[in-house]
PDB file of N, CA and C in Angstrom:
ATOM      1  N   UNK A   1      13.963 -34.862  10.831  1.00  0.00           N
ATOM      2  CA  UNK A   1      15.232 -34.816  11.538  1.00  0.00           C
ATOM      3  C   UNK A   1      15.090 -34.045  12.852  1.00  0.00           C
ATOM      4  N   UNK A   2      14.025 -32.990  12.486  1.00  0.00           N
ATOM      5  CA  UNK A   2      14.221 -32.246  14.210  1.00  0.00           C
ATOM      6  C   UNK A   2      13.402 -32.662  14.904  1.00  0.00           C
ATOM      7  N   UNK A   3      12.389 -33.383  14.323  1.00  0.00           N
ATOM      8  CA  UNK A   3      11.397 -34.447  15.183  1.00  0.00           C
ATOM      9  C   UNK A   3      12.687 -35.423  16.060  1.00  0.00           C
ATOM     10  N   UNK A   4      13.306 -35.911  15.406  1.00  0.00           N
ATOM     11  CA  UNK A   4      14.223 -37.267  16.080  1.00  0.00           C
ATOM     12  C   UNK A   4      15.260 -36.739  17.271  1.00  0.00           C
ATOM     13  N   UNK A   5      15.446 -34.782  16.769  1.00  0.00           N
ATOM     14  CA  UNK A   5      16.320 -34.659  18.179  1.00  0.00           C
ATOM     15  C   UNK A   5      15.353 -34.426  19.096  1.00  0.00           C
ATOM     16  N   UNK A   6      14.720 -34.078  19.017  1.00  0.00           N
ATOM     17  CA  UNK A   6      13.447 -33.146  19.979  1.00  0.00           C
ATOM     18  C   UNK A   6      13.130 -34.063  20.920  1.00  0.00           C
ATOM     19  N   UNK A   7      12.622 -35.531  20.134  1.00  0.00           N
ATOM     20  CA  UNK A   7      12.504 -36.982  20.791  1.00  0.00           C
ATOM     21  C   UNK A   7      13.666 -37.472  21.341  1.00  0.00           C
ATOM     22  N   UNK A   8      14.878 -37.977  20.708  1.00  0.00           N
ATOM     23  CA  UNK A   8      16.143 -38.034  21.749  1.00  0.00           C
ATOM     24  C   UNK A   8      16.524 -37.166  22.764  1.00  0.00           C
ATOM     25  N   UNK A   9      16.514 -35.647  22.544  1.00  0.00           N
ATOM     26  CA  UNK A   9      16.646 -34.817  23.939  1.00  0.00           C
ATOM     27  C   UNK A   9      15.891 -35.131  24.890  1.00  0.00           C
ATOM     28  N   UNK A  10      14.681 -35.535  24.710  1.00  0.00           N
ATOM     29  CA  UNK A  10      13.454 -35.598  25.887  1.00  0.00           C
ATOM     30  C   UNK A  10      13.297 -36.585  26.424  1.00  0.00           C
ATOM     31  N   UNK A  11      13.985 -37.692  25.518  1.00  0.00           N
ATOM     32  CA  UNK A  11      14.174 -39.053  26.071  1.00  0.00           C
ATOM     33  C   UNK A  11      15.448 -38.956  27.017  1.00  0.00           C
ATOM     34  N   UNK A  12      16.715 -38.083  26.598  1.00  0.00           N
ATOM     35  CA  UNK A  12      17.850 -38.050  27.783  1.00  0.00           C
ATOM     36  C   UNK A  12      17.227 -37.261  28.899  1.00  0.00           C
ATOM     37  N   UNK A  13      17.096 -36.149  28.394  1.00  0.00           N
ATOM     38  CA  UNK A  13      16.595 -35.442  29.439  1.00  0.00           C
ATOM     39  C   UNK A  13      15.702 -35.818  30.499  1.00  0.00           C
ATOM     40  N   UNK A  14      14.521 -36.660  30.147  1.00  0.00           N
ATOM     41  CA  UNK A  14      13.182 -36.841  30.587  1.00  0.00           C
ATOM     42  C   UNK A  14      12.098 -35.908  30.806  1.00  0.00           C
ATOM     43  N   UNK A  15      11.946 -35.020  29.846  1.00  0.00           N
ATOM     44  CA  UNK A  15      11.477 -34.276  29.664  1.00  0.00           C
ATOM     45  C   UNK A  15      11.676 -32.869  30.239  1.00  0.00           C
ATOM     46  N   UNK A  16      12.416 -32.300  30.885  1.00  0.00           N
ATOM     47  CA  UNK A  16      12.687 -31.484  31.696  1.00  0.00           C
ATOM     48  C   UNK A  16      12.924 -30.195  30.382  1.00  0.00           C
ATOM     49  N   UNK A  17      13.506 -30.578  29.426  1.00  0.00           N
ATOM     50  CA  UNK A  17      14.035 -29.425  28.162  1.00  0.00           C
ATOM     51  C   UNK A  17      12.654 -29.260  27.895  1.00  0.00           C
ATOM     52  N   UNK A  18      11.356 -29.924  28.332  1.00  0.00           N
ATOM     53  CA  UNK A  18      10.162 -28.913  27.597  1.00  0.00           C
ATOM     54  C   UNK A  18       9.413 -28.239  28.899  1.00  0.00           C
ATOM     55  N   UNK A  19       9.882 -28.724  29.895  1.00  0.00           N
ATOM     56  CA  UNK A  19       8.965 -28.170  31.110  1.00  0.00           C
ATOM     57  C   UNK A  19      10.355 -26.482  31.169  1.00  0.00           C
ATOM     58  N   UNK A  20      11.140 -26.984  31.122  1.00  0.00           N
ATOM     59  CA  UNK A  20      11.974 -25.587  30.843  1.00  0.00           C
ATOM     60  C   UNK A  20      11.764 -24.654  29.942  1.00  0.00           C
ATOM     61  N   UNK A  21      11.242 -24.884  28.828  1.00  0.00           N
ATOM     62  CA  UNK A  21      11.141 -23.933  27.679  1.00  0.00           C
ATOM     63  C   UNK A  21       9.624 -23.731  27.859  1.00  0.00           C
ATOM     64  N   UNK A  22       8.875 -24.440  28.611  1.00  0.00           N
ATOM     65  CA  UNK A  22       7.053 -24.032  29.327  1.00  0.00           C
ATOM     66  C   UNK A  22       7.301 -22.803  29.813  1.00  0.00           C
ATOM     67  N   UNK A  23       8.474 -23.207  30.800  1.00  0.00           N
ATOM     68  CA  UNK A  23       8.171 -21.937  31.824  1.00  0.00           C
ATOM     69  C   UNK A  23       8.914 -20.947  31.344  1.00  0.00           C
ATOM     70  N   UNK A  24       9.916 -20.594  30.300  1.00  0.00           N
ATOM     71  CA  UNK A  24      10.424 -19.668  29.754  1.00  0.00           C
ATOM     72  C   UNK A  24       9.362 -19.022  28.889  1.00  0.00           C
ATOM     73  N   UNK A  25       8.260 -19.745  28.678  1.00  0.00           N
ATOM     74  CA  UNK A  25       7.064 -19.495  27.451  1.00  0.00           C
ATOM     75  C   UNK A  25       6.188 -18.735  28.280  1.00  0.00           C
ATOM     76  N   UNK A  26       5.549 -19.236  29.680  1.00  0.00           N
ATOM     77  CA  UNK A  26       4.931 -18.779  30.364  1.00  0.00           C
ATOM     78  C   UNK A  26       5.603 -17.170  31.091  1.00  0.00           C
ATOM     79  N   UNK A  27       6.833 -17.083  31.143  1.00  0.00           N
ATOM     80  CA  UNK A  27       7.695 -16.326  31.819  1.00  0.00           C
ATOM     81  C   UNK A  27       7.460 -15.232  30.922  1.00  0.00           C
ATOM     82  N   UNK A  28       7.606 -15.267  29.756  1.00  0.00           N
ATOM     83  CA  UNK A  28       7.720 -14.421  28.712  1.00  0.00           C
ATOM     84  C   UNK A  28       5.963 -13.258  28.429  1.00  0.00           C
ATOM     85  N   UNK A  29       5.466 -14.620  28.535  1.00  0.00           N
ATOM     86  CA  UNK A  29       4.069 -14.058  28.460  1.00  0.00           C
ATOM     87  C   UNK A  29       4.016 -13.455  29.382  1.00  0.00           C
ATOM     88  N   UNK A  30       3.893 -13.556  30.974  1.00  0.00           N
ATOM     89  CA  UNK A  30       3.517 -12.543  31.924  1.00  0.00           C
ATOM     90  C   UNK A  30       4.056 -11.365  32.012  1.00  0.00           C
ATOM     91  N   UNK A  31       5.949 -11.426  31.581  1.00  0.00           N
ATOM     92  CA  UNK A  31       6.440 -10.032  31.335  1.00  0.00           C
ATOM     93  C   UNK A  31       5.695  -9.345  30.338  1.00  0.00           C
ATOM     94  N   UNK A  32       5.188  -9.861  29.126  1.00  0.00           N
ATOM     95  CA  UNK A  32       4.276  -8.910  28.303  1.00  0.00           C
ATOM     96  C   UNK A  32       3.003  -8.138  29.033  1.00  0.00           C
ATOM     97  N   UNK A  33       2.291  -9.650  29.865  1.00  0.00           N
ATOM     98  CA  UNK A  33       1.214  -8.538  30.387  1.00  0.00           C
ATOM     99  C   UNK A  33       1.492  -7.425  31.628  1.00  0.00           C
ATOM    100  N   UNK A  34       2.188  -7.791  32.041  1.00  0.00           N
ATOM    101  CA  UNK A  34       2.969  -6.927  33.399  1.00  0.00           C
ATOM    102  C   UNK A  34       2.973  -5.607  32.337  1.00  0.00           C
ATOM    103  N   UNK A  35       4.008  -5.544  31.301  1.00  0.00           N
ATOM    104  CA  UNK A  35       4.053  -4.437  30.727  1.00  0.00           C
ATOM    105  C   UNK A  35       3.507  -3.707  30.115  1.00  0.00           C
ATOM    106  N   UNK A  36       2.079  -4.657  29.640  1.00  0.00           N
ATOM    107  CA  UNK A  36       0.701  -3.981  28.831  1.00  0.00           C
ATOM    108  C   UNK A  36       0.338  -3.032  30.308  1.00  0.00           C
ATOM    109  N   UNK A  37      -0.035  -3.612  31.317  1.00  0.00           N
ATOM    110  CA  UNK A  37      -0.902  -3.253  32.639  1.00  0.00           C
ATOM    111  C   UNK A  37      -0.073  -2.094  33.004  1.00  0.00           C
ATOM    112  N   UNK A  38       1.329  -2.095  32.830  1.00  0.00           N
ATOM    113  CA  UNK A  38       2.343  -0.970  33.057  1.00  0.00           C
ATOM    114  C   UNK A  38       1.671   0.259  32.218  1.00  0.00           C
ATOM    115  N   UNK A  39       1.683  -0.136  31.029  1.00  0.00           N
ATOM    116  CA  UNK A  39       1.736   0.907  30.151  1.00  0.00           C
ATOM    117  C   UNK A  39       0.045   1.760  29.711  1.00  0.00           C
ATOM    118  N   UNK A  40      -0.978   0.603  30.240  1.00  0.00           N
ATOM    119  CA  UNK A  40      -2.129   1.333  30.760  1.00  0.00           C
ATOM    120  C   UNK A  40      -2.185   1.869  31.930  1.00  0.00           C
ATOM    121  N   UNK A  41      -1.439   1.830  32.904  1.00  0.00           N
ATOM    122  CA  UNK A  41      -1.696   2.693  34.326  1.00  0.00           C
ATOM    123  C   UNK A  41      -1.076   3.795  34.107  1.00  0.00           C
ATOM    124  N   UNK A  42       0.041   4.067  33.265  1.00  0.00           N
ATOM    125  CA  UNK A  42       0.823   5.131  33.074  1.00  0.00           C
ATOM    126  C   UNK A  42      -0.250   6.617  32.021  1.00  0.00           C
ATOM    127  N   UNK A  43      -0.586   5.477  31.485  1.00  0.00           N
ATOM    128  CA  UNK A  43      -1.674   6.013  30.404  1.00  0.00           C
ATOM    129  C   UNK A  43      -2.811   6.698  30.789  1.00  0.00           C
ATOM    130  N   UNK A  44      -3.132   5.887  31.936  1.00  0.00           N
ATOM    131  CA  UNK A  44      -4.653   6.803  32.338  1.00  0.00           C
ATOM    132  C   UNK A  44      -3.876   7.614  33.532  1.00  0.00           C
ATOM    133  N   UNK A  45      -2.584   7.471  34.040  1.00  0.00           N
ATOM    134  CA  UNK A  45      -2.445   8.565  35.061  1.00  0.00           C
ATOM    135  C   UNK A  45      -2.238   9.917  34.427  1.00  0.00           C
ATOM    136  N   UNK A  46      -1.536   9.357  33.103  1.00  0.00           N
ATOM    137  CA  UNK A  46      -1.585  10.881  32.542  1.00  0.00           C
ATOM    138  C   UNK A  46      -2.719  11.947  31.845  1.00  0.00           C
ATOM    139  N   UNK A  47      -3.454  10.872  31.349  1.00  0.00           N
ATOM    140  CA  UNK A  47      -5.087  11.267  30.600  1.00  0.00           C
ATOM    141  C   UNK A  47      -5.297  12.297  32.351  1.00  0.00           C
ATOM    142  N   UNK A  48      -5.337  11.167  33.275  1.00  0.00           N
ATOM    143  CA  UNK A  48      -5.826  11.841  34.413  1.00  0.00           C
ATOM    144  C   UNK A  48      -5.257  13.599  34.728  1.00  0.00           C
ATOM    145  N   UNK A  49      -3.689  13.737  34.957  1.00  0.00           N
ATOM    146  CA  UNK A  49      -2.847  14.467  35.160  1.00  0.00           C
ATOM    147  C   UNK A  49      -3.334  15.879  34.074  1.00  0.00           C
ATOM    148  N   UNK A  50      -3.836  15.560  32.714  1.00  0.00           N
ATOM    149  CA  UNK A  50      -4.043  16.382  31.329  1.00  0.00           C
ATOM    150  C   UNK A  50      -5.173  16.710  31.683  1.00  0.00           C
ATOM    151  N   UNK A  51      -6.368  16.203  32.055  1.00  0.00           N
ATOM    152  CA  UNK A  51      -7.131  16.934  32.383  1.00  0.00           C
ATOM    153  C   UNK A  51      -7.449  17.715  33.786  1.00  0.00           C
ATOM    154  N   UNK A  52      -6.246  17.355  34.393  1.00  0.00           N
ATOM    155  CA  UNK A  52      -6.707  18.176  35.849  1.00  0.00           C
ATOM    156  C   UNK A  52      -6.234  19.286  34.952  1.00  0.00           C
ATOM    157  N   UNK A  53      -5.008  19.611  34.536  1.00  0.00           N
ATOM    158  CA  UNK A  53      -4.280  20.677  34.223  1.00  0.00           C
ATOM    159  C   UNK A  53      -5.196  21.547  33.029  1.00  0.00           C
ATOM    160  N   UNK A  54      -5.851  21.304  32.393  1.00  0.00           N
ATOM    161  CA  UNK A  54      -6.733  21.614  31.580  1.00  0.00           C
ATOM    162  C   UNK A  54      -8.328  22.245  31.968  1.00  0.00           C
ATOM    163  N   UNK A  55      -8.585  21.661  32.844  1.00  0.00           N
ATOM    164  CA  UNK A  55      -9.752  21.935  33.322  1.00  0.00           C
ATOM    165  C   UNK A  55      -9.726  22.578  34.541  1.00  0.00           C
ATOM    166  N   UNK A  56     -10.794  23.695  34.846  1.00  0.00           N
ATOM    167  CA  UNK A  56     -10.490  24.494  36.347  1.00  0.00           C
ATOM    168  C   UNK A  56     -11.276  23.900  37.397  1.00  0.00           C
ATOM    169  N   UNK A  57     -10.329  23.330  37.946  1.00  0.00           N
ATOM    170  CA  UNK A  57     -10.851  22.424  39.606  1.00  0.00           C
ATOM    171  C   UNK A  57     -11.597  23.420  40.452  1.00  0.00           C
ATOM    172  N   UNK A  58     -12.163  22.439  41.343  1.00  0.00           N
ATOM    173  CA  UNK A  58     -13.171  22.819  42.320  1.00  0.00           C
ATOM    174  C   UNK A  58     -12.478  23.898  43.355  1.00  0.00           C
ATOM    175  N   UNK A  59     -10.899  24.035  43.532  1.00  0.00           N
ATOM    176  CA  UNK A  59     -10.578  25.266  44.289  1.00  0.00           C
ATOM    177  C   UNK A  59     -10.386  25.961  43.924  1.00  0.00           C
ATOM    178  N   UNK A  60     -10.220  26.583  42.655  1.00  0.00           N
ATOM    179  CA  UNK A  60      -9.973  27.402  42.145  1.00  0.00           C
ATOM    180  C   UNK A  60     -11.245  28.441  42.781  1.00  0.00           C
ATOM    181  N   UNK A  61     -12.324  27.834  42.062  1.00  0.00           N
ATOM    182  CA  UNK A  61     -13.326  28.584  42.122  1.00  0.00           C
ATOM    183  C   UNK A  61     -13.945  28.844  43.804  1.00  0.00           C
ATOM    184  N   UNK A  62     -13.647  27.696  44.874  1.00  0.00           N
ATOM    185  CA  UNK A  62     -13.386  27.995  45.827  1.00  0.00           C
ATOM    186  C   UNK A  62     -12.621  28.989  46.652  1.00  0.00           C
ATOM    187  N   UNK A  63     -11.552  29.135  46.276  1.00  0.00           N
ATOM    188  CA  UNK A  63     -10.602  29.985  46.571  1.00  0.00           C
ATOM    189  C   UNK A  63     -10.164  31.656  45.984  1.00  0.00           C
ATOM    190  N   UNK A  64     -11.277  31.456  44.836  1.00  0.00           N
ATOM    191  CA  UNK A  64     -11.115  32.699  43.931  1.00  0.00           C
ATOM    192  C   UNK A  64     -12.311  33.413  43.535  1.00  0.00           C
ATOM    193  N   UNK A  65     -13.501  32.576  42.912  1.00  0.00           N
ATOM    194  CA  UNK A  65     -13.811  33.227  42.098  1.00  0.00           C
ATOM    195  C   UNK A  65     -15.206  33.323  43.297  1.00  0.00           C
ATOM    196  N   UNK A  66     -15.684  32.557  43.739  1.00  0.00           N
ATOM    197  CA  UNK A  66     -17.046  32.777  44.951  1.00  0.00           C
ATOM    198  C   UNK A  66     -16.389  33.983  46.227  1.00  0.00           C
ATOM    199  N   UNK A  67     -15.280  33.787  46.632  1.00  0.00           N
ATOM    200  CA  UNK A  67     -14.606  35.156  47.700  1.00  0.00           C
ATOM    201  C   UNK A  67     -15.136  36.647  46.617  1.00  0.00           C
ATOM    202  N   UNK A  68     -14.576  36.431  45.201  1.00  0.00           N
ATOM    203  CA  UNK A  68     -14.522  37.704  44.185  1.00  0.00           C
ATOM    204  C   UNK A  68     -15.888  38.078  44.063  1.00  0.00           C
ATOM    205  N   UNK A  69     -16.499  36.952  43.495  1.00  0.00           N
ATOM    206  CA  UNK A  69     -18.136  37.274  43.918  1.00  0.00           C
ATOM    207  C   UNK A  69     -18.960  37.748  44.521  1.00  0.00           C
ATOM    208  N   UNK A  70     -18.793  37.433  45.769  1.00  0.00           N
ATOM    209  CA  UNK A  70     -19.448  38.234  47.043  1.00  0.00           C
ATOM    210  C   UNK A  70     -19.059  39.377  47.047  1.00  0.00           C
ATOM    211  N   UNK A  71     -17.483  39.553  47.125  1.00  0.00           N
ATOM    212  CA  UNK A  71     -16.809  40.916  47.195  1.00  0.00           C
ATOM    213  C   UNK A  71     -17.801  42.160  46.132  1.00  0.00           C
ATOM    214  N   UNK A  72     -17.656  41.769  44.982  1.00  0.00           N
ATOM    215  CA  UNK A  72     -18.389  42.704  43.792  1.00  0.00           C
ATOM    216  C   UNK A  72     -19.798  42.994  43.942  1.00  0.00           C
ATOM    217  N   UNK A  73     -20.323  41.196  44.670  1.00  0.00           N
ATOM    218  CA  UNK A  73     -21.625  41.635  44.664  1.00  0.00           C
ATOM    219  C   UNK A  73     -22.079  42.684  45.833  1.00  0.00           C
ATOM    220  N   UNK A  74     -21.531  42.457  46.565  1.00  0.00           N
ATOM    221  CA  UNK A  74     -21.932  43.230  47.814  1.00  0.00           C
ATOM    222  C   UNK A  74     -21.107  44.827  47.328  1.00  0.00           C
ATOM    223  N   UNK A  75     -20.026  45.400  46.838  1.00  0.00           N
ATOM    224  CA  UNK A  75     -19.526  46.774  46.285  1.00  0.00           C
ATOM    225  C   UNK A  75     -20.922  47.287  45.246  1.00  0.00           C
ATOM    226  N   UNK A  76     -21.484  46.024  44.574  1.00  0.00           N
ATOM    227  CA  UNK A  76     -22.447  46.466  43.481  1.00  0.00           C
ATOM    228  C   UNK A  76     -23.884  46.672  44.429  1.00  0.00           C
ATOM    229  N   UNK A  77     -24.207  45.834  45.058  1.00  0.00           N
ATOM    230  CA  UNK A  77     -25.405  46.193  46.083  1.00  0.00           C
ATOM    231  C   UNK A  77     -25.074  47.199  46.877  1.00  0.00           C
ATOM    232  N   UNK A  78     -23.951  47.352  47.211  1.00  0.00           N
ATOM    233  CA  UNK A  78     -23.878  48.908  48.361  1.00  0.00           C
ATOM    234  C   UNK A  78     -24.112  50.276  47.572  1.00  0.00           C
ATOM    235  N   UNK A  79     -23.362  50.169  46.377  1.00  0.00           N
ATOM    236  CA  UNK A  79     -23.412  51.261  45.698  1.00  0.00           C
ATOM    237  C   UNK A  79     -24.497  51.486  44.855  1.00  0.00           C
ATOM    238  N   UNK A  80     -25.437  50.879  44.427  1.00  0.00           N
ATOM    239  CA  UNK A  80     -26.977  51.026  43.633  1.00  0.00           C
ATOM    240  C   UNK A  80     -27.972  51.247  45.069  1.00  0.00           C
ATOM    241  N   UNK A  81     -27.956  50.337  46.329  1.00  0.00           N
ATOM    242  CA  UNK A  81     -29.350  50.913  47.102  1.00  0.00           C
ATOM    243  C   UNK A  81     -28.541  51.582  48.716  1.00  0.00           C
ATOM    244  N   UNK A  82     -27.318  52.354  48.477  1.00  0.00           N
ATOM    245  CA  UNK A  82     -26.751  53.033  49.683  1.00  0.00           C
ATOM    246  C   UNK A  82     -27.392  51.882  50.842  1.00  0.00           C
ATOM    247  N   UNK A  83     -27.176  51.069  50.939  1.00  0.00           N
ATOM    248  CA  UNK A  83     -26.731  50.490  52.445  1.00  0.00           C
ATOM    249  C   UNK A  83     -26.110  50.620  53.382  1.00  0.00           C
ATOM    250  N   UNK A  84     -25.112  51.760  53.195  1.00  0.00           N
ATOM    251  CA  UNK A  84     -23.772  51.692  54.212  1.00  0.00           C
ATOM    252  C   UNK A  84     -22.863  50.713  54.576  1.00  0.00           C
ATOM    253  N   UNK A  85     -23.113  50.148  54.077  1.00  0.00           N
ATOM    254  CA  UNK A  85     -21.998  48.877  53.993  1.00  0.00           C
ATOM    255  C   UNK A  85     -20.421  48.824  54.386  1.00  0.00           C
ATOM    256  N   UNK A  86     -20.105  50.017  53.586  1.00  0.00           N
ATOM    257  CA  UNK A  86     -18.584  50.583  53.753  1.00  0.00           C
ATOM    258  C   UNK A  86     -17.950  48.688  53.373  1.00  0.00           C
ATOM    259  N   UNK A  87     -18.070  49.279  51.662  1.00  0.00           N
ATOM    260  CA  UNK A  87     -17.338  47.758  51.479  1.00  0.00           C
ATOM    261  C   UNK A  87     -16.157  48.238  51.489  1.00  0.00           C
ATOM    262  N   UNK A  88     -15.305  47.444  51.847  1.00  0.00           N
ATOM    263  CA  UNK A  88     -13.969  47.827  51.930  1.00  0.00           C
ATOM    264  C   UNK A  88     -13.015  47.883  50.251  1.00  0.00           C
ATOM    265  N   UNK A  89     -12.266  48.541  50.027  1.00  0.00           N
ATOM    266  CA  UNK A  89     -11.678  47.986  48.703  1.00  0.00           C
ATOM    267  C   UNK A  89     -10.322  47.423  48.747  1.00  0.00           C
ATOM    268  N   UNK A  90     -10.157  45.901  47.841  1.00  0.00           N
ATOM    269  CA  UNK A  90      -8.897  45.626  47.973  1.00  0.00           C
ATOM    270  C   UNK A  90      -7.595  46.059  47.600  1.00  0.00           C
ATOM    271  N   UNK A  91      -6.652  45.814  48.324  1.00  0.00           N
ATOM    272  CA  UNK A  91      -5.325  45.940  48.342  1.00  0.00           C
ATOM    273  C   UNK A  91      -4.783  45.917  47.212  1.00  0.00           C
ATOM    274  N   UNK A  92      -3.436  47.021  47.031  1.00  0.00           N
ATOM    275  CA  UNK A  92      -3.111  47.462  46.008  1.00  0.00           C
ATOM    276  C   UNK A  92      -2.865  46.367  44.696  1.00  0.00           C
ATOM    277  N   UNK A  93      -2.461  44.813  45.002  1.00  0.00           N
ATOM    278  CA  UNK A  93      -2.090  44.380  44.152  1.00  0.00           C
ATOM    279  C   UNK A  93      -3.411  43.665  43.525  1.00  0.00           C
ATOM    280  N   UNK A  94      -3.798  43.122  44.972  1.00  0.00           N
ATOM    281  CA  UNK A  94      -5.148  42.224  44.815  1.00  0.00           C
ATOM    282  C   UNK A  94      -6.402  42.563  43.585  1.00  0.00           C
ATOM    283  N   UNK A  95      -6.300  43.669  43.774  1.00  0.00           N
ATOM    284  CA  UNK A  95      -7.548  44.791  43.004  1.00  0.00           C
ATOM    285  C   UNK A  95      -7.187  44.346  41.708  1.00  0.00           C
ATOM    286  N   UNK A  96      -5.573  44.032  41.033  1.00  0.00           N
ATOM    287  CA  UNK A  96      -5.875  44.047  39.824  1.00  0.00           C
ATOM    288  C   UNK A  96      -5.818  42.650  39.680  1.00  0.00           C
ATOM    289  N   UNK A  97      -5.282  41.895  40.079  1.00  0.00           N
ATOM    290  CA  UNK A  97      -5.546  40.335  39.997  1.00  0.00           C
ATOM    291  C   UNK A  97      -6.813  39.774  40.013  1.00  0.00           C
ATOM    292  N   UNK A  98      -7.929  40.473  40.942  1.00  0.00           N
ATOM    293  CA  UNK A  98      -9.133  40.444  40.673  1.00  0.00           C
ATOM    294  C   UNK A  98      -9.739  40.788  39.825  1.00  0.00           C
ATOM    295  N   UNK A  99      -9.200  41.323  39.153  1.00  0.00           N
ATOM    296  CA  UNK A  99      -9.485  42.010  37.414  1.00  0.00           C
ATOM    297  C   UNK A  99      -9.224  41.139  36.398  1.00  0.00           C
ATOM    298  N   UNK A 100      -8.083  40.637  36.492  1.00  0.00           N
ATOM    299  CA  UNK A 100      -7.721  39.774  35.564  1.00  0.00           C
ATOM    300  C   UNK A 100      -8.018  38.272  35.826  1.00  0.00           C
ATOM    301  N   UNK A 101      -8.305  38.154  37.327  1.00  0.00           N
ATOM    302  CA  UNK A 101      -9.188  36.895  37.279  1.00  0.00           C
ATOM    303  C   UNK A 101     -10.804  36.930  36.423  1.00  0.00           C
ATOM    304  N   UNK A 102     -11.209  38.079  37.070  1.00  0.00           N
ATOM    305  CA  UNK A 102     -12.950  38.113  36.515  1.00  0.00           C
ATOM    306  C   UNK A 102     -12.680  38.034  35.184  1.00  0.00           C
ATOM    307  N   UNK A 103     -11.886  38.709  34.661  1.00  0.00           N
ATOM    308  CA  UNK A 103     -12.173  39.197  32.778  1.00  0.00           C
ATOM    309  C   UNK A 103     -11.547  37.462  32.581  1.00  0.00           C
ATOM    310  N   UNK A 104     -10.482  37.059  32.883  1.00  0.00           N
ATOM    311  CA  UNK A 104     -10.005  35.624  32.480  1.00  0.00           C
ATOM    312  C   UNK A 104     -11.447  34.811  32.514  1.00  0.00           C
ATOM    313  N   UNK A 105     -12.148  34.681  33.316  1.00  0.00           N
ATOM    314  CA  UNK A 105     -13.080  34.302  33.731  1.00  0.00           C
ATOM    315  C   UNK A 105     -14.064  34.019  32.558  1.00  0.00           C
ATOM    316  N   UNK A 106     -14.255  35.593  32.025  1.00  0.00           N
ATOM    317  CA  UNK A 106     -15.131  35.617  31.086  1.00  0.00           C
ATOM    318  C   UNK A 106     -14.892  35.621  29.096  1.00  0.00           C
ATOM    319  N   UNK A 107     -13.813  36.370  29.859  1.00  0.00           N
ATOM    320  CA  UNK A 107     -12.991  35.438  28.155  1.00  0.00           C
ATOM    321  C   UNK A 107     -13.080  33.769  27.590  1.00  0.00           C
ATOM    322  N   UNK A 108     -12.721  33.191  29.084  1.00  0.00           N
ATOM    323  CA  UNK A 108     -12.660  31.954  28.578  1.00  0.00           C
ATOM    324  C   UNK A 108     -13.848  31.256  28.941  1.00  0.00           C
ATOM    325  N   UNK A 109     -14.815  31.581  28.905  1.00  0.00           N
ATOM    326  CA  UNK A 109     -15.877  31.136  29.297  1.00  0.00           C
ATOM    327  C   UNK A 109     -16.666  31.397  27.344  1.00  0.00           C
ATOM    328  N   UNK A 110     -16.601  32.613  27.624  1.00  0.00           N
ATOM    329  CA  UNK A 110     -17.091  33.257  26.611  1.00  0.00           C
ATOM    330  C   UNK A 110     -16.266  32.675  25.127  1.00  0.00           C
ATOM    331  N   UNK A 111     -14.841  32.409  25.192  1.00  0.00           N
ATOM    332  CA  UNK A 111     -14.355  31.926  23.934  1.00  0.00           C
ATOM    333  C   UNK A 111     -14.889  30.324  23.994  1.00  0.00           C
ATOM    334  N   UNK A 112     -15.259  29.724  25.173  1.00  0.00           N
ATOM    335  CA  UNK A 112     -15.593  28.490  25.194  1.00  0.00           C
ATOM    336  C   UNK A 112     -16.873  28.316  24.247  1.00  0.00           C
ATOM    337  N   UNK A 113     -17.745  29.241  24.516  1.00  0.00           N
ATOM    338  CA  UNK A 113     -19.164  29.377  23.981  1.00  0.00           C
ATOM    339  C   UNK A 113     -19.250  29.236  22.518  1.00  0.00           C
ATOM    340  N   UNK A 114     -18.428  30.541  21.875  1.00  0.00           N
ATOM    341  CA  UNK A 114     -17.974  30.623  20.591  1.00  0.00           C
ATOM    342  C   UNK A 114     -17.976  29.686  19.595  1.00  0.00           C
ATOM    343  N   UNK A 115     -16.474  29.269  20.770  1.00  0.00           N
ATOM    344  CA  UNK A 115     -15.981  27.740  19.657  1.00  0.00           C
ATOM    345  C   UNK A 115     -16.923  26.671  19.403  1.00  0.00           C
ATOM    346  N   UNK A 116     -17.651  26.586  21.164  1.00  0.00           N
ATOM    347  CA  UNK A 116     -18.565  25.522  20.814  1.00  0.00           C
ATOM    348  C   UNK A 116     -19.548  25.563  19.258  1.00  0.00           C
ATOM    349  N   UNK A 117     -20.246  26.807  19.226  1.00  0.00           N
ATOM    350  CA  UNK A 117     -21.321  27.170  18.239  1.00  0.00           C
ATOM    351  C   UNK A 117     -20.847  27.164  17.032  1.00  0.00           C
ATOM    352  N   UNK A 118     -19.430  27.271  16.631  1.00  0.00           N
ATOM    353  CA  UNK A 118     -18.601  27.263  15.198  1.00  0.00           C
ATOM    354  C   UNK A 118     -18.235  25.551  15.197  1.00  0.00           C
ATOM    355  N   UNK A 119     -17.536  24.862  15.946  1.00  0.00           N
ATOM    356  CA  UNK A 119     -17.863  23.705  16.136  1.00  0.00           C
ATOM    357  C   UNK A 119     -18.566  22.453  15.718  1.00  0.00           C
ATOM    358  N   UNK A 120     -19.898  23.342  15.742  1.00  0.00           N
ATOM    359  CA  UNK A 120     -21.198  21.869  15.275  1.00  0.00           C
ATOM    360  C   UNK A 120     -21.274  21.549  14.044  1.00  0.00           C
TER     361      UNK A 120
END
C-alpha cells in the first residue's frame, strides 16, 4: 500500500517529492557534520587553552625566573670571591616575591619529581 502511494505521488508530482526529501537528507547530514567539526574545534581549543594554563610558558621564565637568576647568581658570586660588584638589593616588595617565586619554583619542580617516581 505505501509502495502504491509513494508511486502515485511521484507520478503526480514527477518526482520532485524525492528530489525534495534528497535534499532535506543531504541538508540534514551536513548540519551533523558542521556540528561534529564544531564540536572538535571547540574541543581542541580548549585541550589547547588547559594546557597553556597548566603548564609554565616560555615568559614566565623569560620574564621571571632568568632576570632572578642572574640577580642571585651574581649576589652569590659577589659575595663568595669579593668582586665589588655592589649588587644592588631589591626593592621592598620585589625581594619577597622573589622568594616566593624561587621556592615556588622548587617546590613544584621538586613535587613534580616525587610524584613522578611514586607514579611508575
Amino acid at each position: 500500500m505505501g509502495w502504491l502511494v509513494k508511486t502515485l505521488l511521484g507520478w503526480l508530482t514527477g518526482g520532485t517529492l524525492d528530489r525534495v526529501l534528497d535534499t532535506v537528507d543531504h541538508k540534514v547530514n551536513n548540519e551533523t557534520e558542521r556540528e561534529r567539526i564544531k564540536a572538535s574545534i571547540v574541543e581542541t581549543q580548549l585541550k589547547v587553552q588547559a594546557n597553556l594554563l597548566v603548564s609554565r610558558t616560555w615568559w614566565f621564565q623569560l620574564f621571571f625566573v632568568i632576570p632572578l637568576g642572574m640577580w642571585f647568581s651574581a649576589v652569590v658570586a659577589d659575595s663568595l670571591f669579593h668582586f665589588e660588584w655592589n649588587v644592588a638589593a631589591l626593592p621592598a616588595p620585589l625581594d619577597q616575591w622573589a622568594g616566593w617565586i624561587i621556592s615556588s619554583l622548587f617546590l613544584v619542580d621538586g613535587g613534580k619529581a616525587l610524584i613522578g617516581r611514586f607514579t611508575r
